[in-house]
Protein backbone atom coordinates (compact mmCIF):
# COMPACT_ATOMS: atom_id res chain seq x y z
CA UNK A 1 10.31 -24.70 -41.41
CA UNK A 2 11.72 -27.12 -39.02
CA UNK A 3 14.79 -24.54 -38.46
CA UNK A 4 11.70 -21.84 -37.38
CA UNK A 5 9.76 -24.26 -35.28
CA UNK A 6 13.38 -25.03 -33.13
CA UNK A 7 14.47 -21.35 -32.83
CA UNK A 8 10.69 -20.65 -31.21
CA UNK A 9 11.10 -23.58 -29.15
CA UNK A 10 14.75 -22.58 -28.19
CA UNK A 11 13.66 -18.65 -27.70
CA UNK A 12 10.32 -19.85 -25.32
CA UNK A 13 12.99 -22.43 -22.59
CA UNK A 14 15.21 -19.11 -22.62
CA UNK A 15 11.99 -16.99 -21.57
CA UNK A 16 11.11 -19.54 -19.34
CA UNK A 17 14.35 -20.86 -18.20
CA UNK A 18 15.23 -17.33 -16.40
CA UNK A 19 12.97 -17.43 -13.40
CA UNK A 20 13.31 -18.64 -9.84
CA UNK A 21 9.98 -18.07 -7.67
CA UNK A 22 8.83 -19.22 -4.59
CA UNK A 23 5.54 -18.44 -2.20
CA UNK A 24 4.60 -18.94 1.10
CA UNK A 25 1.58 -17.88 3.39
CA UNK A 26 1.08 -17.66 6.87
CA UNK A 27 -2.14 -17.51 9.01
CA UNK A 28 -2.93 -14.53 11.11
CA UNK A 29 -5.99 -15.21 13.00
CA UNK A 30 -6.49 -13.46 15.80
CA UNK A 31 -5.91 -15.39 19.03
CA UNK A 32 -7.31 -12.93 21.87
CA UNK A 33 -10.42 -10.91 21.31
CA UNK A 34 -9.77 -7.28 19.09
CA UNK A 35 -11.58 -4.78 17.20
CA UNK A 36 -12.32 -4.94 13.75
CA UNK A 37 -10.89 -2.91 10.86
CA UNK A 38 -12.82 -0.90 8.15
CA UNK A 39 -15.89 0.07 9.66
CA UNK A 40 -16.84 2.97 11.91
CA UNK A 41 -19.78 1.47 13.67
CA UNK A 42 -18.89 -1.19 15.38
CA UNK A 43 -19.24 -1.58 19.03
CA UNK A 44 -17.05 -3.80 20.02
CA UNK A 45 -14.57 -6.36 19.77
CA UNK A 46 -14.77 -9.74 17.36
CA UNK A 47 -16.83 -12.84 17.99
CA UNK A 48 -15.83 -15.75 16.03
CA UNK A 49 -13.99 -16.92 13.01
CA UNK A 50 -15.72 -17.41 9.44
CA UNK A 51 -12.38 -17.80 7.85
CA UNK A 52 -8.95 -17.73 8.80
CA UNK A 53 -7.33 -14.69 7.20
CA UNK A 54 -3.01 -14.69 6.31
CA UNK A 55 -0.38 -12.39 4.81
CA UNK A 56 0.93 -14.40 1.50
CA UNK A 57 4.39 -13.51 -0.50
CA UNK A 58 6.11 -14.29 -3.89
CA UNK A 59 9.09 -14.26 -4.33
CA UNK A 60 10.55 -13.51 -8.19
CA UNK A 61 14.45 -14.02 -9.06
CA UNK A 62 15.96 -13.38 -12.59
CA UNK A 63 18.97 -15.15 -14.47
CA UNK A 64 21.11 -12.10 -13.27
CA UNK A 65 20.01 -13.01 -9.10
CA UNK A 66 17.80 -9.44 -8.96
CA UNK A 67 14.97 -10.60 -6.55
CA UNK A 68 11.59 -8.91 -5.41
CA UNK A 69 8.40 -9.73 -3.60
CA UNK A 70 5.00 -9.22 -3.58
CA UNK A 71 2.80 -9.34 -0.65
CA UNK A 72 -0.58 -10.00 -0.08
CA UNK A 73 -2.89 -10.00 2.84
CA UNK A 74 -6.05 -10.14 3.90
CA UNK A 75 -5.81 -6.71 5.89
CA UNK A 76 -7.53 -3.36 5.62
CA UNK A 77 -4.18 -1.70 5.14
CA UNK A 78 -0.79 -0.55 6.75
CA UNK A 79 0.48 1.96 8.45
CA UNK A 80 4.00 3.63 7.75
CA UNK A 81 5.69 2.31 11.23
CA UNK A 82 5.18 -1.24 9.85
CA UNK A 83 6.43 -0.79 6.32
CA UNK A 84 9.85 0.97 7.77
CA UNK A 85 10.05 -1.98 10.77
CA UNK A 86 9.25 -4.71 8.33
CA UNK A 87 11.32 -3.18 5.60
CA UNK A 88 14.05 -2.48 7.76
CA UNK A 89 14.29 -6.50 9.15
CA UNK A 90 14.03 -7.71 5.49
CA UNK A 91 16.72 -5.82 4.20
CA UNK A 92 18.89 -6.50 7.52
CA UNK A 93 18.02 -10.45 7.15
CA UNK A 94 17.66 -10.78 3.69
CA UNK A 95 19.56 -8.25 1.70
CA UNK A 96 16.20 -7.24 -0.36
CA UNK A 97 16.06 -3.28 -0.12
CA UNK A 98 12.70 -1.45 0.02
CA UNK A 99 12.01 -0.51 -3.76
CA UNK A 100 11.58 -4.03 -4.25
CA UNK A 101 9.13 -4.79 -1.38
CA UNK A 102 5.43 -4.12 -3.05
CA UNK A 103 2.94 -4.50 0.04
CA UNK A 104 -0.54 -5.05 -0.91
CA UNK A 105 -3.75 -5.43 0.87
CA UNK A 106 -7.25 -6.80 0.21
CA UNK A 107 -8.85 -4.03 2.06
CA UNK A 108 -10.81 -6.28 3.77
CA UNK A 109 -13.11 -4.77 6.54
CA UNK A 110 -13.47 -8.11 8.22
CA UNK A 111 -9.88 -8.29 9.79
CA UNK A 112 -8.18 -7.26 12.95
CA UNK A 113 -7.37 -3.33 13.61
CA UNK A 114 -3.09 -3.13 13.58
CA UNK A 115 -1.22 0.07 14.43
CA UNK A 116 -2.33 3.34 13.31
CA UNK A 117 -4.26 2.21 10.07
CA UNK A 118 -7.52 4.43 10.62
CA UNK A 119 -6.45 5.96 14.03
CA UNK A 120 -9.01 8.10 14.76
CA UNK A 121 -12.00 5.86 13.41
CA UNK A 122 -12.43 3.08 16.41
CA UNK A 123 -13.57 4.38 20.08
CA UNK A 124 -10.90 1.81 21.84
CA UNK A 125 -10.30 2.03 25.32
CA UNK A 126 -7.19 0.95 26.89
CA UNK A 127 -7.53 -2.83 26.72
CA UNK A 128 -8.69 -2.79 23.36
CA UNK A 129 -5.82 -0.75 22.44
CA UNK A 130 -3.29 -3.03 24.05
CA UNK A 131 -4.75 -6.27 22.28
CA UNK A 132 -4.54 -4.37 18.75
CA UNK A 133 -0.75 -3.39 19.90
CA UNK A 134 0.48 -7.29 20.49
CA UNK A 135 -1.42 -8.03 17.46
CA UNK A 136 0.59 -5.40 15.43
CA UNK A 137 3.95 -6.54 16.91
CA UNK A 138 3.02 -10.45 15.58
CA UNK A 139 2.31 -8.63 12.03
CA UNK A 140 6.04 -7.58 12.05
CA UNK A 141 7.45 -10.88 12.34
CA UNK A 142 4.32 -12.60 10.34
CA UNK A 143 6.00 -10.45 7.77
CA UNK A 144 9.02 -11.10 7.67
CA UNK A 145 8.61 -14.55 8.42
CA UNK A 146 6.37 -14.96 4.94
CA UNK A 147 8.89 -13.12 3.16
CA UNK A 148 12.01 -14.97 4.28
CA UNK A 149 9.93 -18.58 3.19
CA UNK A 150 8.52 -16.98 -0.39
CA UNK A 151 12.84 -16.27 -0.48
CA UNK A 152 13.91 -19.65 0.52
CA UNK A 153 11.44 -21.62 -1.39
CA UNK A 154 12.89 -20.21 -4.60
CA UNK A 155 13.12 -22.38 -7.67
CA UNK A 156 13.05 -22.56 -11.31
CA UNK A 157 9.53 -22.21 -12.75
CA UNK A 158 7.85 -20.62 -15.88
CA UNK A 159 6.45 -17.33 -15.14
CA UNK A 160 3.12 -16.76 -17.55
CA UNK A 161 0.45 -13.81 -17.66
CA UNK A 162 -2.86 -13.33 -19.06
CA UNK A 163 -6.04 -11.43 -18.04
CA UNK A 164 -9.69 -12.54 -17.80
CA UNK A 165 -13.09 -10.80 -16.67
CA UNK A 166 -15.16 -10.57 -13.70
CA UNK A 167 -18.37 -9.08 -13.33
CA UNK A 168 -18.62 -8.06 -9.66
CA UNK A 169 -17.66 -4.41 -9.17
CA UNK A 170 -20.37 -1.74 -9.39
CA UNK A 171 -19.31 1.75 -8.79
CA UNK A 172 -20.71 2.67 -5.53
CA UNK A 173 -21.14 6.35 -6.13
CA UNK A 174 -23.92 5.62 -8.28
CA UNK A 175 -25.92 3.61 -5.47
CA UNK A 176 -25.33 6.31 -2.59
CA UNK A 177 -27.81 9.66 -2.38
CA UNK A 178 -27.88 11.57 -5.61
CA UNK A 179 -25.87 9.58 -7.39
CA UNK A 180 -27.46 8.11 -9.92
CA UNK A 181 -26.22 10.90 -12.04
CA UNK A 182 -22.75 10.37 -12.09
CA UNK A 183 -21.11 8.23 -14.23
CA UNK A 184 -20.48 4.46 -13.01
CA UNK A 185 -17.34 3.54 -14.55
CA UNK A 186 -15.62 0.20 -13.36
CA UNK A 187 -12.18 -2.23 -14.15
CA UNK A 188 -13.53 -5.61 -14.51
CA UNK A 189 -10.18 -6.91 -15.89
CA UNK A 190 -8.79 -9.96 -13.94
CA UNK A 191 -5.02 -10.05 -14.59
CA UNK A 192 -2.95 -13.09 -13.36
CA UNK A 193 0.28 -14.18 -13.02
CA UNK A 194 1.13 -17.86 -12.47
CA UNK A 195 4.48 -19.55 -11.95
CA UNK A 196 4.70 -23.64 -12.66
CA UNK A 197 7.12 -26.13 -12.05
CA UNK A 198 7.43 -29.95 -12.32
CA UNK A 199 3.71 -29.43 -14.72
CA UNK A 200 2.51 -27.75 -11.19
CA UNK A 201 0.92 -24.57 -10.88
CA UNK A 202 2.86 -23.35 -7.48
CA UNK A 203 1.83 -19.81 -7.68
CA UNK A 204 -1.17 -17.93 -8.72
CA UNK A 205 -1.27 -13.69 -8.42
CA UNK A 206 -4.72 -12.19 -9.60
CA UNK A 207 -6.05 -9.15 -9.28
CA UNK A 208 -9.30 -7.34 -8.65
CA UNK A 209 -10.65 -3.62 -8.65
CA UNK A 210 -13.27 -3.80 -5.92
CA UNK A 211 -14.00 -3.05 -2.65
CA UNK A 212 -13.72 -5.97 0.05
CA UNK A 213 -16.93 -5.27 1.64
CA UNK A 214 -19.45 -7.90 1.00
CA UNK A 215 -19.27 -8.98 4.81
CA UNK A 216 -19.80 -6.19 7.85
CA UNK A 217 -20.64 -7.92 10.73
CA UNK A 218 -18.39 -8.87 13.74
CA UNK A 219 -16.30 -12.20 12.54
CA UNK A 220 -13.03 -12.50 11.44
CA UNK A 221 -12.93 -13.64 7.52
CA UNK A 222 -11.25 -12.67 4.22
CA UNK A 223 -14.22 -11.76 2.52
CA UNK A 224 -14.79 -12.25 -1.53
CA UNK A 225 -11.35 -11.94 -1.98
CA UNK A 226 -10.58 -14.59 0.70
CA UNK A 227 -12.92 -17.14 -0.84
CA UNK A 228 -11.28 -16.43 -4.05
CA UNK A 229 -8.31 -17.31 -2.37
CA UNK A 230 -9.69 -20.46 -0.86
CA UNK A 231 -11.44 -21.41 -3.92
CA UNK A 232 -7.82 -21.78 -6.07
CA UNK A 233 -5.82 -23.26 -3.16
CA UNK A 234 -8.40 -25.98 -3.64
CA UNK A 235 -8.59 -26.16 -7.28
CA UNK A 236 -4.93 -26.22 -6.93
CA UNK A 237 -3.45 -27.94 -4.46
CA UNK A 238 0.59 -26.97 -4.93
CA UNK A 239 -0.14 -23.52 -5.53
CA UNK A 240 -0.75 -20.20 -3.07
CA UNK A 241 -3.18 -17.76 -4.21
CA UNK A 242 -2.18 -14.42 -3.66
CA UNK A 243 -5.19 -11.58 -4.22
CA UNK A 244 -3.61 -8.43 -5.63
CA UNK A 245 -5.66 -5.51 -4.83
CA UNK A 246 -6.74 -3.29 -7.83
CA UNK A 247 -8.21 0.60 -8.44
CA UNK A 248 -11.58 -0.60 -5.80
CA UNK A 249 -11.99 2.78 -4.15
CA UNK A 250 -15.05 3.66 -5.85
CA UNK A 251 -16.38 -0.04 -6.34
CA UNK A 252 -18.56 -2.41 -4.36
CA UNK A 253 -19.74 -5.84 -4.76
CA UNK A 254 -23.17 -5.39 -5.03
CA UNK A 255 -25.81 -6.21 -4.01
CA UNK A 256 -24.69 -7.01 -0.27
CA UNK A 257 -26.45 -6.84 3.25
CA UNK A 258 -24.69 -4.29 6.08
CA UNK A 259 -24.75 -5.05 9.63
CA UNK A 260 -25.39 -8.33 9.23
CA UNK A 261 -23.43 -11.68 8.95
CA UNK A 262 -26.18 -13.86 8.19
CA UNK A 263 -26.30 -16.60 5.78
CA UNK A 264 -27.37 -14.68 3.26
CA UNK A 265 -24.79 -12.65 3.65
CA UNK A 266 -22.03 -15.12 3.37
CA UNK A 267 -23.25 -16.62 0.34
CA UNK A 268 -22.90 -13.47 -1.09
CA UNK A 269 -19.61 -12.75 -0.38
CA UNK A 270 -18.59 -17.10 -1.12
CA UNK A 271 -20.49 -16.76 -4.56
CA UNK A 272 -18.51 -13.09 -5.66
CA UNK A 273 -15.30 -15.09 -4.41
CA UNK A 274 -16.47 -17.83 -6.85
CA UNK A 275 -16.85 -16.24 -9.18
CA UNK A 276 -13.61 -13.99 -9.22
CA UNK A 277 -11.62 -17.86 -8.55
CA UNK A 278 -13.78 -18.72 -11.82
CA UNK A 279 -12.52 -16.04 -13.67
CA UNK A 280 -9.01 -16.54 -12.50
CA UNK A 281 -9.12 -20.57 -12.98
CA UNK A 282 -10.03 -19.77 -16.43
CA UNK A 283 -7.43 -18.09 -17.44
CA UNK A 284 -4.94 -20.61 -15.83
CA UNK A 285 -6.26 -22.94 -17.78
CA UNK A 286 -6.45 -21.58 -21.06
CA UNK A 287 -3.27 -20.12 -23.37
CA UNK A 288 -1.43 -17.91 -20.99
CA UNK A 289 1.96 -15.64 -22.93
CA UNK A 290 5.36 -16.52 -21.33
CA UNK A 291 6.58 -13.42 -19.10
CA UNK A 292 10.59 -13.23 -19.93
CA UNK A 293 12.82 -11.06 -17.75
CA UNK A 294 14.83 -8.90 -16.47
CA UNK A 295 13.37 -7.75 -13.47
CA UNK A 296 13.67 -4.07 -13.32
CA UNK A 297 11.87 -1.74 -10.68
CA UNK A 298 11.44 1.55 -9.33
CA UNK A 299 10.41 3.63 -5.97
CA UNK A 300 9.39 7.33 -5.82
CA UNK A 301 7.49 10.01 -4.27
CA UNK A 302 5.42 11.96 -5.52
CA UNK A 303 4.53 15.45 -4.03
CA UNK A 304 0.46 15.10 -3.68
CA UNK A 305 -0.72 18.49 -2.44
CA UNK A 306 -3.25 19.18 -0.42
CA UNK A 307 -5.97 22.30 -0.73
CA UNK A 308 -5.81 25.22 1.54
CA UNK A 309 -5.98 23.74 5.57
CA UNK A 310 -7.91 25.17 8.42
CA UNK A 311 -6.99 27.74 10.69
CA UNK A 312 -6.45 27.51 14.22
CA UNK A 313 -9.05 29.79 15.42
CA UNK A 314 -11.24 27.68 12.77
CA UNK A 315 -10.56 24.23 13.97
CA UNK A 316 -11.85 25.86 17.57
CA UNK A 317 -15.33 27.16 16.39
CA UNK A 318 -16.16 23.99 14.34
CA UNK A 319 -15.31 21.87 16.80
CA UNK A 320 -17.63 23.43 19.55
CA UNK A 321 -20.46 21.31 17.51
CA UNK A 322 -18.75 18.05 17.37
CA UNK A 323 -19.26 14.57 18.85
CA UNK A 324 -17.56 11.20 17.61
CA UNK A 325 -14.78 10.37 15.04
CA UNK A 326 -15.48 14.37 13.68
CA UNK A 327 -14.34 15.54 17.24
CA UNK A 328 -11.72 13.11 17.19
CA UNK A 329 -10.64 14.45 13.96
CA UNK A 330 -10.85 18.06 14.96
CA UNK A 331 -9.03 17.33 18.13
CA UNK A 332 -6.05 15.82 16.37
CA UNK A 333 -5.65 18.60 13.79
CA UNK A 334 -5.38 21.08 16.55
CA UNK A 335 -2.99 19.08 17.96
CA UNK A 336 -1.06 18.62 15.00
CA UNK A 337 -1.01 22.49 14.85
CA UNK A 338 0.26 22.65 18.22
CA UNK A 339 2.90 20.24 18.15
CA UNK A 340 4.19 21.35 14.67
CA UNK A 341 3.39 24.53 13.82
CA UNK A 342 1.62 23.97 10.48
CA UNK A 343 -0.76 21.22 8.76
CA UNK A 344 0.97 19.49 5.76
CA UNK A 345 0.44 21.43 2.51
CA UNK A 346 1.42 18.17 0.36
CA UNK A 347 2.41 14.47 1.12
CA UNK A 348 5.18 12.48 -0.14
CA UNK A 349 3.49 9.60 -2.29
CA UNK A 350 4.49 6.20 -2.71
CA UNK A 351 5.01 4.92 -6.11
CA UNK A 352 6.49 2.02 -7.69
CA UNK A 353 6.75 -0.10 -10.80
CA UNK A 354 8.18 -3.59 -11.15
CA UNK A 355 8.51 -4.77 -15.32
CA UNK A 356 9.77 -8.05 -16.04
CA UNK A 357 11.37 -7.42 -19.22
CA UNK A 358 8.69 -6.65 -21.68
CA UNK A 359 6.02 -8.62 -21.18
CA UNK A 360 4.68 -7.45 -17.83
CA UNK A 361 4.28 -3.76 -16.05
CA UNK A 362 3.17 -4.01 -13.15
CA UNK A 363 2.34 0.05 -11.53
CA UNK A 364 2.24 -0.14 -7.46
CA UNK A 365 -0.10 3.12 -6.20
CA UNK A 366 -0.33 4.18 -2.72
CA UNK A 367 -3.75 4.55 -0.64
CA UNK A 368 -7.33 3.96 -1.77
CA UNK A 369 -7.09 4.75 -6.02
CA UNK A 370 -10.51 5.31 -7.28
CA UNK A 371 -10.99 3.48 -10.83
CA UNK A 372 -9.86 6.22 -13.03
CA UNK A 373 -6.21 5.55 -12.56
CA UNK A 374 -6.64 1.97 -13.49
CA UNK A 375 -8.46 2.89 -16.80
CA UNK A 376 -5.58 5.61 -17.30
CA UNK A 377 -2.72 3.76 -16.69
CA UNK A 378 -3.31 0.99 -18.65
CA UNK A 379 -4.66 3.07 -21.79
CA UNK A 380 -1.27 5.06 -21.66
CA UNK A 381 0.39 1.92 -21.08
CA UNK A 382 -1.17 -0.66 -22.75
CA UNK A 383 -4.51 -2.81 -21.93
CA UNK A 384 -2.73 -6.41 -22.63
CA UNK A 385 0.68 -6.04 -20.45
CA UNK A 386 -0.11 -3.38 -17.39
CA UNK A 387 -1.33 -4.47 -14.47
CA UNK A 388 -2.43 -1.26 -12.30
CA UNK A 389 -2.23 -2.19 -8.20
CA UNK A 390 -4.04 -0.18 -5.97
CA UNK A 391 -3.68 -0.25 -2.09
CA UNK A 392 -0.35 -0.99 -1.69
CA UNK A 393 1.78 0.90 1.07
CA UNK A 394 0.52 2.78 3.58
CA UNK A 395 -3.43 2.96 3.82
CA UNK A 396 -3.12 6.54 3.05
CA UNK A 397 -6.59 8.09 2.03
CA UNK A 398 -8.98 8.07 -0.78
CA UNK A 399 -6.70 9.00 -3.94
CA UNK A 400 -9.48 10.88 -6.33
CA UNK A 401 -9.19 11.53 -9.71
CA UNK A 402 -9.63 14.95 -11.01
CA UNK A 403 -13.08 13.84 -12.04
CA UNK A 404 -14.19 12.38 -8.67
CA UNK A 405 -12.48 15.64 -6.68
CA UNK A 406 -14.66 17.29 -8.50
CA UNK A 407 -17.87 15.63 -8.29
CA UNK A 408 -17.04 15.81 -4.42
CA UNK A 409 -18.34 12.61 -2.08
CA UNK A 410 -16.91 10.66 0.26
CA UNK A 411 -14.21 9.56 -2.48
CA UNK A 412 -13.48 13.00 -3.46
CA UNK A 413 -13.67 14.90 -0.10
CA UNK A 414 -15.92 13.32 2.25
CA UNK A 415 -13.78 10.48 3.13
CA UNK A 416 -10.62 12.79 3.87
CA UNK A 417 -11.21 13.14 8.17
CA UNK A 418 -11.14 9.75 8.70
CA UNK A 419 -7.81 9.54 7.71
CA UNK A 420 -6.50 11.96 9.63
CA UNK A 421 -5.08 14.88 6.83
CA UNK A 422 -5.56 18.26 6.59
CA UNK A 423 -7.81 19.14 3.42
CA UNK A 424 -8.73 17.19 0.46
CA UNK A 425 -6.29 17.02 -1.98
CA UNK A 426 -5.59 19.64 -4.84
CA UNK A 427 -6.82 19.92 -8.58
CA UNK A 428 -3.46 18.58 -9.50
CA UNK A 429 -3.79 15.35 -7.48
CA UNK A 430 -4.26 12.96 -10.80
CA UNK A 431 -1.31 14.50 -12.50
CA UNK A 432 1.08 14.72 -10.17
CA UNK A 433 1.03 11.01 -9.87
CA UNK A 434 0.68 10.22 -13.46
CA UNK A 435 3.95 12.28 -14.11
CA UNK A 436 5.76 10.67 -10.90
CA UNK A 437 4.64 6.89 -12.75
CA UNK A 438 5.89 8.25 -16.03
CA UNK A 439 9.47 9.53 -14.71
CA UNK A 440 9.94 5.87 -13.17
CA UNK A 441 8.59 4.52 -16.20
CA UNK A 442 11.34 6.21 -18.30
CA UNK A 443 13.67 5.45 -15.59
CA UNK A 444 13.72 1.77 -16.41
CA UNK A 445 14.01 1.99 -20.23
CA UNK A 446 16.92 -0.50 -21.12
């Protein structure tokens, strides 16, 4: 008996003993007036900040010195010139190659515009577009500046992972016209990931699958998911809170007021935060399972075709009808055909997993996953250790499941012009990325 009771405690300080992390933040308030992200109908630049907003890393080091970092930030999403400049300085300053970069993003719709994340949505005029072009070249070195802190604050800790439950997330598609039909599934699952050292909690990485939309009007704030955020960094004083972005395409925090930023309002959006820092707090404090290494991870593409594009001659007679982000839309397509001969019959998708050893998978998906690939991965996977990530990468598009492409709606093919592609995506969408996950998958079997 006492022979058992030292082997377990032996075999938990090996688990443990493996892990360097470290985490850093940085604030990225916007210092000169600049439009706001997310939403199509605003008018006009920001007044005013609710909440200071940052871009937040952790850093995660085995026993054999593989490192990789996660990043977090309270942005609507990135654009592919960032991820290559940032990537690009990391590995140049830092020797920390690509595949193990994971950017992820809140979504939030309360946060500057940067690069060309949702191009063709905001009517900016020149000045505008200049103040959202210094802003984007600060991002580059906010970036790589978080990163090269979560790197040099490295140091042993106990890596630990659990999940709780949250319920904020309704499926939107149910509340919009006609929709009360369809079905209304959601991911309420709260996974977390804390490191500790010296009895401190120092880092804290928890997840969510829901849209960051409880706030609308014209201040800069992190909304739910930043007053999660805040809420933890209280509770725990030596830790960062990071907010890992989950399957949220199709979900909302509801209810919620639009237009406004009243305080009503905000107390929505503080009280979902709340609650999701309640949910996360409890699991921190209850009987988390020790996450052992190695690190392993993996980067692919896969091949995400697209449905049959427009013509020419067809892009000409629609667009003799058009006004706004639609002509906008239409204009650039055209243009695209000019400059290139051809729309793009498929895109090269982002995917990537990072495992540590086998306690953890964590499954990094590009653009704006609807909930389905959540609920997929982790039944293939397993409901206890996968933890399915969502908007990581460049803010792509809508990614629909088979069943939402099918149901149609600004998820399934509605949504597609904003972003700038050609068609919505083909029947095969769903599968082509579930095979691309499982070849990585298989790619990191021991």
């Amino acid at each position: 008996m006492i022979q058992s009771l030292l082997l377990l405690i032996v075999m938990a300080a090996a688990a443990h003993a493996e892990w360097k992390v470290g985490a850093a933040k940085v604030k990225i308030t916007p210092d000169e007036p600049i439009w706001l992200a997310g939403y199509g109908n605003r008018n006009r630049p920001h007044e005013g900040v609710l909440q200071d907003i940052f871009i937040k890393a952790a850093a995660f080091r085995d026993e054999s010195g593989s490192t990789a970092v996660i990043t977090t930030s309270d942005l609507v999403g990135l654009d592919k010139p960032t991820l290559e400049i940032v990537s690009r300085r990391v590995r140049e300053k830092y020797g920390i190659p690509r595949e193990r970069l994971l950017f992820n993003y809140s979504h939030n719709h309360s946060c500057p515009v940067t690069g060309e994340v949702l191009k063709l949505y905001y009517p900016l005029n020149e000045q505008q577009r200049g103040a959202v072009e210094r802003y984007t070249r600060k991002l580059y070195d906010w970036y790589v500046d978080v990163i090269g802190k979560a790197v040099e604050a490295l140091a042993p800790a106990t890596v630990e992972f659990e999940q709780g439950l949250a319920g904020i997330a309704v499926n939107r598609r149910r509340s919009r016209p006609g929709g009360r039909k369809l079905p209304g599934p959601v991911d309420q699952d709260v996974p977390v990931l804390t490191a500790r050292s010296e009895g401190k909690v120092r880092a804290i990485l928890f997840g969510y699958s829901c849209h960051a939309t409880a706030l609308s009007g014209y201040q800069v704030n992190g909304d739910y998911p930043g007053y999660a955020q805040e809420e933890l960094e209280k509770r725990y004083p030596d830790a960062i809170a990071l907010f890992v972005m989950g399957c949220g395409g199709d979900a909302n925090p509801l209810p919620r007021k639009m237009g406004v930023t009243d305080d009503e309002a905000v107390d929505l959006a503080r009280m979902y935060g709340k609650i999701l820092a309640t949910a996360a707090r409890q699991v921190v404090e209850g009987k988390m399972s020790p996450v052992a290494g190695p690190l392993r991870v993996a980067y692919g593409e896969a091949r995400v075709p697209f449905q049959k594009a427009p013509t020419r001659e067809q892009l000409v007679e629609r667009g003799r009808t058009m006004t706004g982000p639609a002509k906008r839309y239409n204009e650039f397509l055209i243009k695209e055909l000019d400059t290139n001969g051809k729309l793009m019959d498929h895109y090269p998708y982002p995917v990537q997993v990072f495992e540590f050893g086998d306690s953890l998978r964590m499954i990094g998906l590009t653009g704006e996953n609807v909930v389905d690939y959540c609920l997929r991965f982790k039944q293939q996977y397993g409901w206890e250790r996968t933890w399915v990530a969502g908007y990581n990468n460049e803010l792509l598009s809508y990614i629909p499941s088979l069943r939402v492409l099918k149901e149609g709606g600004y998820e399934g093919t509605e949504g597609i012009p904003e972003y700038g592609l050609p068609a919505p995506y083909g029947w095969g969408v769903e599968e082509v990325i579930a095979e691309r996950v499982e070849d990585l998958v298989r790619s990191l079997k021991p």
